[in-house]
C-alpha atoms as a PDB file:
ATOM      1  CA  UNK A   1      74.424 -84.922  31.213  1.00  0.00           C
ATOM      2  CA  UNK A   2      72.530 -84.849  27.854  1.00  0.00           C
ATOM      3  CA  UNK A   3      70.988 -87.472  25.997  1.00  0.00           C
ATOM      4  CA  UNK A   4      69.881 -86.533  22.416  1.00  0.00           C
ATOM      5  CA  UNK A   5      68.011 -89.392  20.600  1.00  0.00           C
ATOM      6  CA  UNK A   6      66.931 -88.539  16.495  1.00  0.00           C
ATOM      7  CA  UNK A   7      65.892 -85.160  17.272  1.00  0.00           C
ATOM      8  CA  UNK A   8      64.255 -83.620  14.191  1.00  0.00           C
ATOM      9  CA  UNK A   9      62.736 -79.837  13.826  1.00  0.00           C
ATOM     10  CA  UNK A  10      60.682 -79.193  10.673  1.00  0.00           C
ATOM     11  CA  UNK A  11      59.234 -75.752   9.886  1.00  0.00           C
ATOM     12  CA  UNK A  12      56.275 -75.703   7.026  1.00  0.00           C
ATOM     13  CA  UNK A  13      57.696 -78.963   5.898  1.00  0.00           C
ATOM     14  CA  UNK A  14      61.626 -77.690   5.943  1.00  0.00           C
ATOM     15  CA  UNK A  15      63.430 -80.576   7.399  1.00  0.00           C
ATOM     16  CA  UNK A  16      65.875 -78.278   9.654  1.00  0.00           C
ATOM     17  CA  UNK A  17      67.294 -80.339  12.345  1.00  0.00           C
ATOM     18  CA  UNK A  18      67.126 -84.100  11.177  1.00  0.00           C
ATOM     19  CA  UNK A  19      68.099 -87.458  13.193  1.00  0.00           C
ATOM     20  CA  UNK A  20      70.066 -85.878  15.390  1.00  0.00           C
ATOM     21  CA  UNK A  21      71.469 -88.747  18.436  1.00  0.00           C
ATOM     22  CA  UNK A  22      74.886 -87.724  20.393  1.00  0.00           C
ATOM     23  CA  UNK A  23      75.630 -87.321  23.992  1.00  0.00           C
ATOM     24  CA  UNK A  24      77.420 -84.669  26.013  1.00  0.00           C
ATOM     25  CA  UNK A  25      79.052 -85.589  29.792  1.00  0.00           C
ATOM     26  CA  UNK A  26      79.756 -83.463  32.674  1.00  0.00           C
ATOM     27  CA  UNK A  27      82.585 -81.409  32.363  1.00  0.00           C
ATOM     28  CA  UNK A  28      82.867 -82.006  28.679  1.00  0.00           C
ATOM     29  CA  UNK A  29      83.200 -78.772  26.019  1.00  0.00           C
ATOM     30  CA  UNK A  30      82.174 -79.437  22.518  1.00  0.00           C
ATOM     31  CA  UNK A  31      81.930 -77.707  19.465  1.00  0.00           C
ATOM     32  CA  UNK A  32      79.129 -77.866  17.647  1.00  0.00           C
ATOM     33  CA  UNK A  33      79.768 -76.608  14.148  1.00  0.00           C
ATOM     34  CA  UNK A  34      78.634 -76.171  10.985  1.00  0.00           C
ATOM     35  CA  UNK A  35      78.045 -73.362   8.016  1.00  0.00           C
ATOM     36  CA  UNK A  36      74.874 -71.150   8.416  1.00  0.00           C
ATOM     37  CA  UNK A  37      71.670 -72.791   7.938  1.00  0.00           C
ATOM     38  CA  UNK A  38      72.882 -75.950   9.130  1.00  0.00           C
ATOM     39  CA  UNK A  39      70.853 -76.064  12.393  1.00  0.00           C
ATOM     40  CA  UNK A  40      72.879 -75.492  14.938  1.00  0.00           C
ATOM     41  CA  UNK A  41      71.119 -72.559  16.480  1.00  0.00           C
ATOM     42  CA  UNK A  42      67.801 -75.147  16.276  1.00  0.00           C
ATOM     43  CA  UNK A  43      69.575 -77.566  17.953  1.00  0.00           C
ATOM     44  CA  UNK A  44      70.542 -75.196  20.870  1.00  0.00           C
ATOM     45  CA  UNK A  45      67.229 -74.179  21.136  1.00  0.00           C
ATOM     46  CA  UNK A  46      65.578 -77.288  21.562  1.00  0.00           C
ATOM     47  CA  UNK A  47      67.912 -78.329  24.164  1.00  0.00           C
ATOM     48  CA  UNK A  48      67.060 -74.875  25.752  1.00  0.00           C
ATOM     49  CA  UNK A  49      63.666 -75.779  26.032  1.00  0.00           C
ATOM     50  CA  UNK A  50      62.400 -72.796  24.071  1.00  0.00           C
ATOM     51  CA  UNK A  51      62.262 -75.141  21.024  1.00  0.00           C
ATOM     52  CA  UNK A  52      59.736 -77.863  20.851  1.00  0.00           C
ATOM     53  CA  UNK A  53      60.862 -81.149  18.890  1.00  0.00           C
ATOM     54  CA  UNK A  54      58.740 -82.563  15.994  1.00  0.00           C
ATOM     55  CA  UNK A  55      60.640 -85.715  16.558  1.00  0.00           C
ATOM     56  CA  UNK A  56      62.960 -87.285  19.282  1.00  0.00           C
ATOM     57  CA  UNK A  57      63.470 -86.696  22.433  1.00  0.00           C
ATOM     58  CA  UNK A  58      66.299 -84.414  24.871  1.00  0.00           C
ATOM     59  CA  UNK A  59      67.461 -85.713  28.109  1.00  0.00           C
ATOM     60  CA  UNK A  60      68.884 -83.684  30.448  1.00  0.00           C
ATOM     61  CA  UNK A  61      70.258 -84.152  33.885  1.00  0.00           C
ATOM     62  CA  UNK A  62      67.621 -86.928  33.719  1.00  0.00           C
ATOM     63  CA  UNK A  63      64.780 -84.560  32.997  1.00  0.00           C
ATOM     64  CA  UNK A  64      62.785 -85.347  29.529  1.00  0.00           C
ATOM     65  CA  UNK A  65      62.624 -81.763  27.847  1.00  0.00           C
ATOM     66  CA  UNK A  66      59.296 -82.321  26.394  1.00  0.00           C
ATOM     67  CA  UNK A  67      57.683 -82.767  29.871  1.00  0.00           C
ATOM     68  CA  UNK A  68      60.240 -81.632  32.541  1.00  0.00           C
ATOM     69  CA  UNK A  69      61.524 -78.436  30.988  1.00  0.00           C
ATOM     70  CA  UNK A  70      61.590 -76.420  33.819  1.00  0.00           C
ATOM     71  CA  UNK A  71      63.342 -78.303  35.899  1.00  0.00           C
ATOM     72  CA  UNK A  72      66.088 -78.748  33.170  1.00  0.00           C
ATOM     73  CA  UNK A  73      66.275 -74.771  32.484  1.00  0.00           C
ATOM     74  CA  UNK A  74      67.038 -74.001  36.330  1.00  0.00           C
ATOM     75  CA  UNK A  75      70.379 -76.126  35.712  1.00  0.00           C
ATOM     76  CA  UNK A  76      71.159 -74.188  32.173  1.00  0.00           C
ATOM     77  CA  UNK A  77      72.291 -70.841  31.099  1.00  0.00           C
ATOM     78  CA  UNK A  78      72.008 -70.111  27.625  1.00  0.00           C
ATOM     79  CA  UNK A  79      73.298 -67.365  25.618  1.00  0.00           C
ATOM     80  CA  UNK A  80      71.763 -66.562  22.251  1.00  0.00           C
ATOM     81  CA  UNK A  81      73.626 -65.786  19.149  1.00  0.00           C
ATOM     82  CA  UNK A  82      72.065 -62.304  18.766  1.00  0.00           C
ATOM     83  CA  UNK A  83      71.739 -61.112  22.198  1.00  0.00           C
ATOM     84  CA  UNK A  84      68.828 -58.291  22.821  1.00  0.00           C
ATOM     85  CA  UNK A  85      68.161 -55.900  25.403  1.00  0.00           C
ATOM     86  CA  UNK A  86      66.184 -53.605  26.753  1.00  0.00           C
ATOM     87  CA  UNK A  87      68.479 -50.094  25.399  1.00  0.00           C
ATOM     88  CA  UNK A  88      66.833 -47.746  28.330  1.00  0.00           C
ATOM     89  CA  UNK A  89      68.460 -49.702  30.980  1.00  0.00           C
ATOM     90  CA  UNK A  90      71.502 -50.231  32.528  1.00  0.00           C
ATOM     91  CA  UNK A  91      73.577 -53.553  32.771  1.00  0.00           C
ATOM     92  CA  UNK A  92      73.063 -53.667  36.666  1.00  0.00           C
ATOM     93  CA  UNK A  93      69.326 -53.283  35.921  1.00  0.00           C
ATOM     94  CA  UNK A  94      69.694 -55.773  33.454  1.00  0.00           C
ATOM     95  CA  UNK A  95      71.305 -58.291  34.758  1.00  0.00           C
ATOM     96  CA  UNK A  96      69.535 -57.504  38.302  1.00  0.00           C
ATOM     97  CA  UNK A  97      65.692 -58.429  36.196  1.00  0.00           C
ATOM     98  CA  UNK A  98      67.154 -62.056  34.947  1.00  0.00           C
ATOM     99  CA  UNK A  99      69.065 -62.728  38.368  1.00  0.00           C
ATOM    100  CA  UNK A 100      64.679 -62.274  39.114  1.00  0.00           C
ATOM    101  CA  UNK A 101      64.121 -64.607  36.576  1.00  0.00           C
ATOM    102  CA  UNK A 102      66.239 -67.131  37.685  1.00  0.00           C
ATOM    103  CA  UNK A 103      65.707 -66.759  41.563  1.00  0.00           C
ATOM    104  CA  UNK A 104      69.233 -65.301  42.109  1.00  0.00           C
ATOM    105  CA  UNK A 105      70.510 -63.089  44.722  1.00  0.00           C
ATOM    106  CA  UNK A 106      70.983 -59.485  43.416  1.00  0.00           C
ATOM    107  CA  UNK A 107      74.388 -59.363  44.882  1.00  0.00           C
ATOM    108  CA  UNK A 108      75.417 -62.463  42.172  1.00  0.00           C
ATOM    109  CA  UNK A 109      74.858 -59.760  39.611  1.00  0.00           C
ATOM    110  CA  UNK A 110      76.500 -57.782  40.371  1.00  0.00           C
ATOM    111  CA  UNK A 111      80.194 -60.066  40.524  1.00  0.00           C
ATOM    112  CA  UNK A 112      79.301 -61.181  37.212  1.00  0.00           C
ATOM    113  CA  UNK A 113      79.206 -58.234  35.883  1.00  0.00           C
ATOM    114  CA  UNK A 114      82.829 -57.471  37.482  1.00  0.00           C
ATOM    115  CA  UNK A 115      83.662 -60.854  36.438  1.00  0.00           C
ATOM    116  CA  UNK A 116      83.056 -60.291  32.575  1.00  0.00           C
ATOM    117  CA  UNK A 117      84.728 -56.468  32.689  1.00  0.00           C
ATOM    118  CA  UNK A 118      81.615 -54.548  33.196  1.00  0.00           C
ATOM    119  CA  UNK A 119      81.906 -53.832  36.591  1.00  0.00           C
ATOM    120  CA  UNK A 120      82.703 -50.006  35.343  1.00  0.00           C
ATOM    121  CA  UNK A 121      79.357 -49.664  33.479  1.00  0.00           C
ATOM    122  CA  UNK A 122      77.342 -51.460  34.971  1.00  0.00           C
ATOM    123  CA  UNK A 123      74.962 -47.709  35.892  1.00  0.00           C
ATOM    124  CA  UNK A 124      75.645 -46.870  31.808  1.00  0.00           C
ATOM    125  CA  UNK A 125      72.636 -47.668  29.253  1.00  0.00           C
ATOM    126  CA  UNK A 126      72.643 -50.285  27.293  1.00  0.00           C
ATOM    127  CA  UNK A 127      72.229 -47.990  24.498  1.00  0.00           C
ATOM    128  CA  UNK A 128      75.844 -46.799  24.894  1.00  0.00           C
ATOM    129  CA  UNK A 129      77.429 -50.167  25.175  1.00  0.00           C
ATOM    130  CA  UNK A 130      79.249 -51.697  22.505  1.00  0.00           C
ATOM    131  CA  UNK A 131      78.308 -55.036  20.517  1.00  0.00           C
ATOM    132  CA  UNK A 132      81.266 -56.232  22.549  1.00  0.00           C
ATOM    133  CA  UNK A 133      79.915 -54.892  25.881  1.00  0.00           C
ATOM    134  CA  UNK A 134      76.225 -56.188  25.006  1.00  0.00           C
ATOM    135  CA  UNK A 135      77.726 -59.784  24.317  1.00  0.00           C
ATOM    136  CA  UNK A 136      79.637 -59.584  27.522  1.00  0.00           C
ATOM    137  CA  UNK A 137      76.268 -58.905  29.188  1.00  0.00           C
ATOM    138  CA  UNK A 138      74.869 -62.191  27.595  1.00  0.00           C
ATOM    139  CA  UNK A 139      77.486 -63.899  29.165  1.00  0.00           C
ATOM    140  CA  UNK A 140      76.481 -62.686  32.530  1.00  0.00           C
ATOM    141  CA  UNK A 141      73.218 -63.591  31.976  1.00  0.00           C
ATOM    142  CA  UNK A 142      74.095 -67.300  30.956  1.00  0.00           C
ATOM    143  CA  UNK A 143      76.172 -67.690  34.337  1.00  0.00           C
ATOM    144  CA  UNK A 144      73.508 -66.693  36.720  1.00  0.00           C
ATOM    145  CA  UNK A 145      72.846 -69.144  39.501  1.00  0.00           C
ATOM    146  CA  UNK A 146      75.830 -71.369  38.389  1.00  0.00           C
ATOM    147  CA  UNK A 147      74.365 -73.419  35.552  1.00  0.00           C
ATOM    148  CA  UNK A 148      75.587 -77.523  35.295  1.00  0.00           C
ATOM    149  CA  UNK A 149      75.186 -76.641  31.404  1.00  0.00           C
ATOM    150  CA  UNK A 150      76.044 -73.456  28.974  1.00  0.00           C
ATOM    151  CA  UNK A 151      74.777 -73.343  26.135  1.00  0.00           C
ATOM    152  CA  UNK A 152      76.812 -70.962  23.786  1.00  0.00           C
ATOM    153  CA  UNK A 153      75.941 -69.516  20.242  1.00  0.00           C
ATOM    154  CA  UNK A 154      78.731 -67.950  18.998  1.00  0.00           C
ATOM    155  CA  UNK A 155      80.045 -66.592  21.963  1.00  0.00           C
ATOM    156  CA  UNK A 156      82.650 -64.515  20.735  1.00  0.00           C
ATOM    157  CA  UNK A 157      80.856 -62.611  18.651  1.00  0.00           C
ATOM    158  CA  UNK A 158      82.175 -58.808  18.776  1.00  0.00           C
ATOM    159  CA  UNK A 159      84.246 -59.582  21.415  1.00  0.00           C
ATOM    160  CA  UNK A 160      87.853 -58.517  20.930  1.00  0.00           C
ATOM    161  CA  UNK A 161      91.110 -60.632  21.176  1.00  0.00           C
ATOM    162  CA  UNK A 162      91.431 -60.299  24.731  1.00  0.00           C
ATOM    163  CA  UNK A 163      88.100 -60.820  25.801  1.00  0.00           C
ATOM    164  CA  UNK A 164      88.166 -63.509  23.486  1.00  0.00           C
ATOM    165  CA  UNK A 165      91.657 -64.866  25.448  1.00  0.00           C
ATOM    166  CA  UNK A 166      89.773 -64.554  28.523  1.00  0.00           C
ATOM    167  CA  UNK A 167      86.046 -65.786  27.581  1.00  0.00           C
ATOM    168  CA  UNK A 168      87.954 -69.380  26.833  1.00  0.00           C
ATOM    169  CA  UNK A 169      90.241 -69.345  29.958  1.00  0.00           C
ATOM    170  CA  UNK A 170      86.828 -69.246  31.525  1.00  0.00           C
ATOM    171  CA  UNK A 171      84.832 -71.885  29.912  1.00  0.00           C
ATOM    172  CA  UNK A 172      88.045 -73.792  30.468  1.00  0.00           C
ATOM    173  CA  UNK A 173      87.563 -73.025  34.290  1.00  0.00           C
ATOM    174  CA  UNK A 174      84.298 -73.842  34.678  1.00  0.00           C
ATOM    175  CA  UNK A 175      84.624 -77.393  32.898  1.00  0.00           C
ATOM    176  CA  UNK A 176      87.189 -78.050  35.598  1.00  0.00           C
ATOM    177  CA  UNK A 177      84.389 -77.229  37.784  1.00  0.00           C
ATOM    178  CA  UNK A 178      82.365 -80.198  36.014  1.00  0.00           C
ATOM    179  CA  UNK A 179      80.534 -77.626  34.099  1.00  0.00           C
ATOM    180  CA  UNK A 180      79.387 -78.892  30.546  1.00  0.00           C
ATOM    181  CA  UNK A 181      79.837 -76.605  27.541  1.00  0.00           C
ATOM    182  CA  UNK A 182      78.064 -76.577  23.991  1.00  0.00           C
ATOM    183  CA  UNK A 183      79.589 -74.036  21.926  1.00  0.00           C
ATOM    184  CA  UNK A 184      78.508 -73.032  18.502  1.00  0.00           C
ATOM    185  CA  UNK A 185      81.408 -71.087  17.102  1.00  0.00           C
ATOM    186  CA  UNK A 186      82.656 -70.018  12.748  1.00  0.00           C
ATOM    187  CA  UNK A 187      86.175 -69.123  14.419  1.00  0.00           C
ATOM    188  CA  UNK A 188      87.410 -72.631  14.072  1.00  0.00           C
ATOM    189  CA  UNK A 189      90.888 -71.969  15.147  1.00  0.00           C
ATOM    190  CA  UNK A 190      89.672 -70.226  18.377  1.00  0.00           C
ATOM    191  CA  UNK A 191      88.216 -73.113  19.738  1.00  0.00           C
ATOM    192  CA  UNK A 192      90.345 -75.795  18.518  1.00  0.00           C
ATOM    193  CA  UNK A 193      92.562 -76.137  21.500  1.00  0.00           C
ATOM    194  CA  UNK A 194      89.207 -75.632  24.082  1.00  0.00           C
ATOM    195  CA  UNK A 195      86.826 -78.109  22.822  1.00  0.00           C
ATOM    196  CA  UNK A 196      86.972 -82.070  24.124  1.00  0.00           C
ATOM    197  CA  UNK A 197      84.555 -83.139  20.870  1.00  0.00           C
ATOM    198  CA  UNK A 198      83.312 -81.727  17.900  1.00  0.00           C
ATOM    199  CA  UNK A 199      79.941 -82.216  16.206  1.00  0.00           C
ATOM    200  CA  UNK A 200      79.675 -81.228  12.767  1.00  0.00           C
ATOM    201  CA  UNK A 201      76.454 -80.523  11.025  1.00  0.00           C
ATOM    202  CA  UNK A 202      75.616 -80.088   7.166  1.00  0.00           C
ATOM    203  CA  UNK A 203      72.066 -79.540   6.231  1.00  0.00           C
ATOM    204  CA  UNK A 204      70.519 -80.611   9.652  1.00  0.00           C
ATOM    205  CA  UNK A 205      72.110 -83.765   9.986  1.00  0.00           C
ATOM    206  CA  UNK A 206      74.834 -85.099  12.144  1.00  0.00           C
ATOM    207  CA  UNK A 207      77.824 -85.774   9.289  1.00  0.00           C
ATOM    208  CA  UNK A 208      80.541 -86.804  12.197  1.00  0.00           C
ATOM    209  CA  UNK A 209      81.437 -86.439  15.825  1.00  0.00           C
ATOM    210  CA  UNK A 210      84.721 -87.060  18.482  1.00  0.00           C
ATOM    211  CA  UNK A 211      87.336 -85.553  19.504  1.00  0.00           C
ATOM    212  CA  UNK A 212      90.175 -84.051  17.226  1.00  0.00           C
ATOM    213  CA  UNK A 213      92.155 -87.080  17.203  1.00  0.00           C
ATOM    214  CA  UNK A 214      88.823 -89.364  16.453  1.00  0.00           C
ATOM    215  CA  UNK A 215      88.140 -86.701  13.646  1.00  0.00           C
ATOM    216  CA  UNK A 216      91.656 -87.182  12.521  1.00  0.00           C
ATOM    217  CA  UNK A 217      91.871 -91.069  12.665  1.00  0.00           C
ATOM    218  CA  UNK A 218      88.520 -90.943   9.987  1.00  0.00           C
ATOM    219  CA  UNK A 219      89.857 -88.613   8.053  1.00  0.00           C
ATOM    220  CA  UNK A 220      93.458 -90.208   7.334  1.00  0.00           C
ATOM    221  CA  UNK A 221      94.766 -86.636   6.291  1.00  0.00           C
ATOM    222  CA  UNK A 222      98.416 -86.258   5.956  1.00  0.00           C
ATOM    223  CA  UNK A 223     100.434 -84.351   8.753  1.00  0.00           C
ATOM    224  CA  UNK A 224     102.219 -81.706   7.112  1.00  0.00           C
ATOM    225  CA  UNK A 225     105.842 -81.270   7.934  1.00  0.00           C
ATOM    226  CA  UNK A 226     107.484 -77.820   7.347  1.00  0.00           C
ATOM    227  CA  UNK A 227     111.383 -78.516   7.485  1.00  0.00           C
ATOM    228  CA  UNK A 228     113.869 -74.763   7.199  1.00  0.00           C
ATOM    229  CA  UNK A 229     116.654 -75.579   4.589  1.00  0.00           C
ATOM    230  CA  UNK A 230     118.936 -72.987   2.737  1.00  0.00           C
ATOM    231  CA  UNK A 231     117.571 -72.988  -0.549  1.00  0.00           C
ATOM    232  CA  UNK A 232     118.387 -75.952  -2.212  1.00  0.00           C
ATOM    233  CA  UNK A 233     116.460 -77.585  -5.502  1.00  0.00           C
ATOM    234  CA  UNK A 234     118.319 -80.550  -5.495  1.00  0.00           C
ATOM    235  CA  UNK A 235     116.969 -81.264  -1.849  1.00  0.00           C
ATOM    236  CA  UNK A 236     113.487 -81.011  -3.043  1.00  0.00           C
ATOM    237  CA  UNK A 237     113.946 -83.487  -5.789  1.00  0.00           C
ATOM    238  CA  UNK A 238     115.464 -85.511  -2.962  1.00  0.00           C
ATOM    239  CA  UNK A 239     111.745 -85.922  -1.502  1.00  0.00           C
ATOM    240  CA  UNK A 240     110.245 -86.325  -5.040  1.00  0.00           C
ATOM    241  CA  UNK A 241     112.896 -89.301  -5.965  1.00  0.00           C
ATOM    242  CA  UNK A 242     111.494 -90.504  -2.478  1.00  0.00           C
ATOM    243  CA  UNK A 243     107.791 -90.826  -3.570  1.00  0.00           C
ATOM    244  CA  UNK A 244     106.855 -88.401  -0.783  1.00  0.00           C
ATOM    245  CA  UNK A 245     104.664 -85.153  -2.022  1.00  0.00           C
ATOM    246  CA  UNK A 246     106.993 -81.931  -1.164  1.00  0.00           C
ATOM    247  CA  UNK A 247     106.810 -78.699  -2.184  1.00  0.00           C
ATOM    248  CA  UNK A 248     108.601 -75.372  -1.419  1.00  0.00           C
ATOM    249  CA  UNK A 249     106.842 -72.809   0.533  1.00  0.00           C
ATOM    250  CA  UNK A 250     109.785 -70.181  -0.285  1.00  0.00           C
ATOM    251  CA  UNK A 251     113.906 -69.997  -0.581  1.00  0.00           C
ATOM    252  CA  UNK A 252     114.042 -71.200   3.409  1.00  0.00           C
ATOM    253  CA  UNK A 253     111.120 -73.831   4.039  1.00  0.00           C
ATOM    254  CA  UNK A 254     110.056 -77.256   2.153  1.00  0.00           C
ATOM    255  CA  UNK A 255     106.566 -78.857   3.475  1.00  0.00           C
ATOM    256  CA  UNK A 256     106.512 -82.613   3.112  1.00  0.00           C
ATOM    257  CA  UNK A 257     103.104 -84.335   3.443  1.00  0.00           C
ATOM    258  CA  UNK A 258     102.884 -87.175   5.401  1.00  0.00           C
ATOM    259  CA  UNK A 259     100.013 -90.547   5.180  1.00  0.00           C
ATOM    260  CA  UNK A 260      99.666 -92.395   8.504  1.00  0.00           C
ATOM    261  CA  UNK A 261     102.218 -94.962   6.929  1.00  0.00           C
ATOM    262  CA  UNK A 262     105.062 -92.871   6.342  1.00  0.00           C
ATOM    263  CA  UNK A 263     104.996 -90.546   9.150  1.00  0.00           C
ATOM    264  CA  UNK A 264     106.802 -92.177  12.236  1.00  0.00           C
ATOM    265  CA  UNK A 265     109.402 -93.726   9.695  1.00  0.00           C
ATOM    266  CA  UNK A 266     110.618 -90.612   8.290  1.00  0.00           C
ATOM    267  CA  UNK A 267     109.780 -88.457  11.375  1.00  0.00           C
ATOM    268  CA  UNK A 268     112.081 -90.750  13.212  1.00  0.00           C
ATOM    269  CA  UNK A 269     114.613 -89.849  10.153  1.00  0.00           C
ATOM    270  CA  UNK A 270     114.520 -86.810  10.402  1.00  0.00           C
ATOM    271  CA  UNK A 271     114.922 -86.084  14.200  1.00  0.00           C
ATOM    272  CA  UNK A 272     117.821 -88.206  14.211  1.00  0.00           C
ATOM    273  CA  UNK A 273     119.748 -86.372  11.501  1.00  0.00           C
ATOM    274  CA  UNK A 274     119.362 -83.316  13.180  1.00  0.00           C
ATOM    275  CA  UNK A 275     119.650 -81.143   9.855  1.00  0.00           C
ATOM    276  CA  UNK A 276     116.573 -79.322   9.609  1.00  0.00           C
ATOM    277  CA  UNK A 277     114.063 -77.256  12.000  1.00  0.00           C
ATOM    278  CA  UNK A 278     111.156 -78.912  11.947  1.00  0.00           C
ATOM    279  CA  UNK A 279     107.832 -77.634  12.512  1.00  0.00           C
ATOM    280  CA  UNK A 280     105.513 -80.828  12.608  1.00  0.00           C
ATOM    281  CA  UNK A 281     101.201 -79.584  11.372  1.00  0.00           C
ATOM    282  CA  UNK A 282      98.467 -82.683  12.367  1.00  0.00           C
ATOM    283  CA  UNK A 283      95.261 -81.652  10.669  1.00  0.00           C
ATOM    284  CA  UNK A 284      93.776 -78.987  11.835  1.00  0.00           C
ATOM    285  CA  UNK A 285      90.097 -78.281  13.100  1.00  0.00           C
ATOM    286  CA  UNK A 286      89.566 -76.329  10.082  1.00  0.00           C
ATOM    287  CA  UNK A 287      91.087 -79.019   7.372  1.00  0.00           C
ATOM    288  CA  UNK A 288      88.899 -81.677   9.569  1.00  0.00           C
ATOM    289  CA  UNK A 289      85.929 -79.249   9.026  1.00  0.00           C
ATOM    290  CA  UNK A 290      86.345 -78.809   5.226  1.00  0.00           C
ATOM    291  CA  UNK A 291      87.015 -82.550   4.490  1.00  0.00           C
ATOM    292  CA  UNK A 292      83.937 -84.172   6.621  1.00  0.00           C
ATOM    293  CA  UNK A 293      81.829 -81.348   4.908  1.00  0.00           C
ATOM    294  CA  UNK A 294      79.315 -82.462   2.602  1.00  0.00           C
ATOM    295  CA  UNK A 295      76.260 -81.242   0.427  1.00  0.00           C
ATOM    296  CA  UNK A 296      73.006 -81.474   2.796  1.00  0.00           C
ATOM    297  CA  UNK A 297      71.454 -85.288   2.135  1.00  0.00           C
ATOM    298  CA  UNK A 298      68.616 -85.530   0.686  1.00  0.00           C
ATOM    299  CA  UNK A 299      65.158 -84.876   2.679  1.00  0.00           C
ATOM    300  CA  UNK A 300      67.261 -82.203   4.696  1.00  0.00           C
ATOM    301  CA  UNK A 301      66.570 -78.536   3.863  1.00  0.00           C
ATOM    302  CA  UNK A 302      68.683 -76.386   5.691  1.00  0.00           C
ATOM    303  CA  UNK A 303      66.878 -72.968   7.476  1.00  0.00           C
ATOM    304  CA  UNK A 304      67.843 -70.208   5.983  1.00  0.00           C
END
């Protein structure tokens, strides 16, 4: 579905999106994170088509993005991480103009907007909708004319829990539907369980990419294992005198960490004595982010 071969974006000689190769399938969601300034929002962009390259190419759907744009963009909807409209009219209007845009029957925008819980203001002006309502809007706007590809920049922006619930059962829907999904997203646990691969950039470039167990196989963190115990100090010395690291989270709970070596063995152990309840932590999306984090390489200068 995409194709992206050492892409590079440099403004006034600021290396911002540097090298950049990876591939994305059909029906595929991944996360593509990263702190601020690390090009992620370039990235998006240039697989937009609103972005020019200085370097590399974009594939899409077969179409070359730096000569075949247009035919790319009818298959993608893209929603922008600050999403702006016009304040003086309404979300029907709204949505009605881009469902223009995009050669799309009116009567599409009008179940979108029912289908991201706008339905009951869609006459109101945009200048009374929330930051919440506006970013709902967005979303509309990205799923007109049933795009092949979404491209997402921090979607959940001022969106509340349940919106938040229901803007991933969606996504999760439409990759059923063969849909692919790029997602940039800071909530790290929000995503986790939605995404098929991650992507993490630092400073423009590409530091590591797969999917969570990938990410977890290169990382060789330890799986933390939270076990409930009356308290108990002799028990904890028991795991010291064991050469396993242990330490009491409070008078109920002891977490023991785990290598790839020891885990099986003494999960085994443990499930057949039956003593403890056991609450069994891989590492996370967020400990995978912080330990393939690095400073930006040199010749990379992230945007600010």
């Amino acid at each position: 579905m995409i194709d992206i071969d050492r892409l590079s974006k440099r403004f006034s000689g600021r290396t911002v999106v540097n090298d950049l190769s990876f591939r994305i399938d059909r029906g595929e969601i991944v996360g593509l994170l990263g702190p601020n300034g690390a090009g992620k929002s370039t990235t998006l962009k240039m697989l937009s088509g609103f972005l020019a390259p200085s370097a590399g190419s974009v594939r899409i759907f077969g179409f070359d993005m730096q000569d075949k744009a247009r035919q790319a963009q009818k298959l993608i909807g893209y929603l922008p991480e600050n999403v702006t409209f016009y304040p003086q009219l309404s979300g029907a209007e709204t949505l009605r103009h881009f469902a223009r845009l995009k050669g799309v029957a009116p009567a599409e925008a009008a179940r979108l907007l029912e289908q991201v819980g706008l339905g009951h203001a869609a006459r109101r002006r945009l200048k009374t909708y929330s930051k919440g309502m506006r970013q709902r809007l967005g979303l509309a706007q990205a799923l007109l004319g049933e795009p092949r590809l979404l491209l997402l920049d921090e979607p959940t922006v001022g969106l509340d829990p349940l919106a938040t619930v229901e803007l991933y059962q969606l996504l999760d829907r439409l990759r059923g539907q063969g849909t692919g999904i790029v997602l940039c997203s800071h909530v790290l646990p929000g995503v986790e369980t939605h995404i098929d691969r991650a992507a993490i950039l630092a400073g423009g470039r590409l530091q590591v990419a797969g999917s969570l167990a990938e990410l977890r196989r290169k990382a060789a963190l330890p799986t933390r294992v939270r076990l409930a115990s009356p308290h108990n100090p002799q028990w904890l010395e028991r795991w010291h005198r064991a050469g396993l690291a242990a330490r009491r989270l409070d008078d109920q709970r002891i977490e023991v960490l785990l290598d790839d070596a020891e885990r099986d063995g003494v999960l085994e152990a443990l499930l057949a004595a039956r003593e403890f309840d056991l609450e069994i932590l891989p590492p996370s999306l967020e400990d995978l982010y912080r330990h393939h984090m690095s400073p930006a390489p040199a010749g990379a200068t992230p945007c600010p």
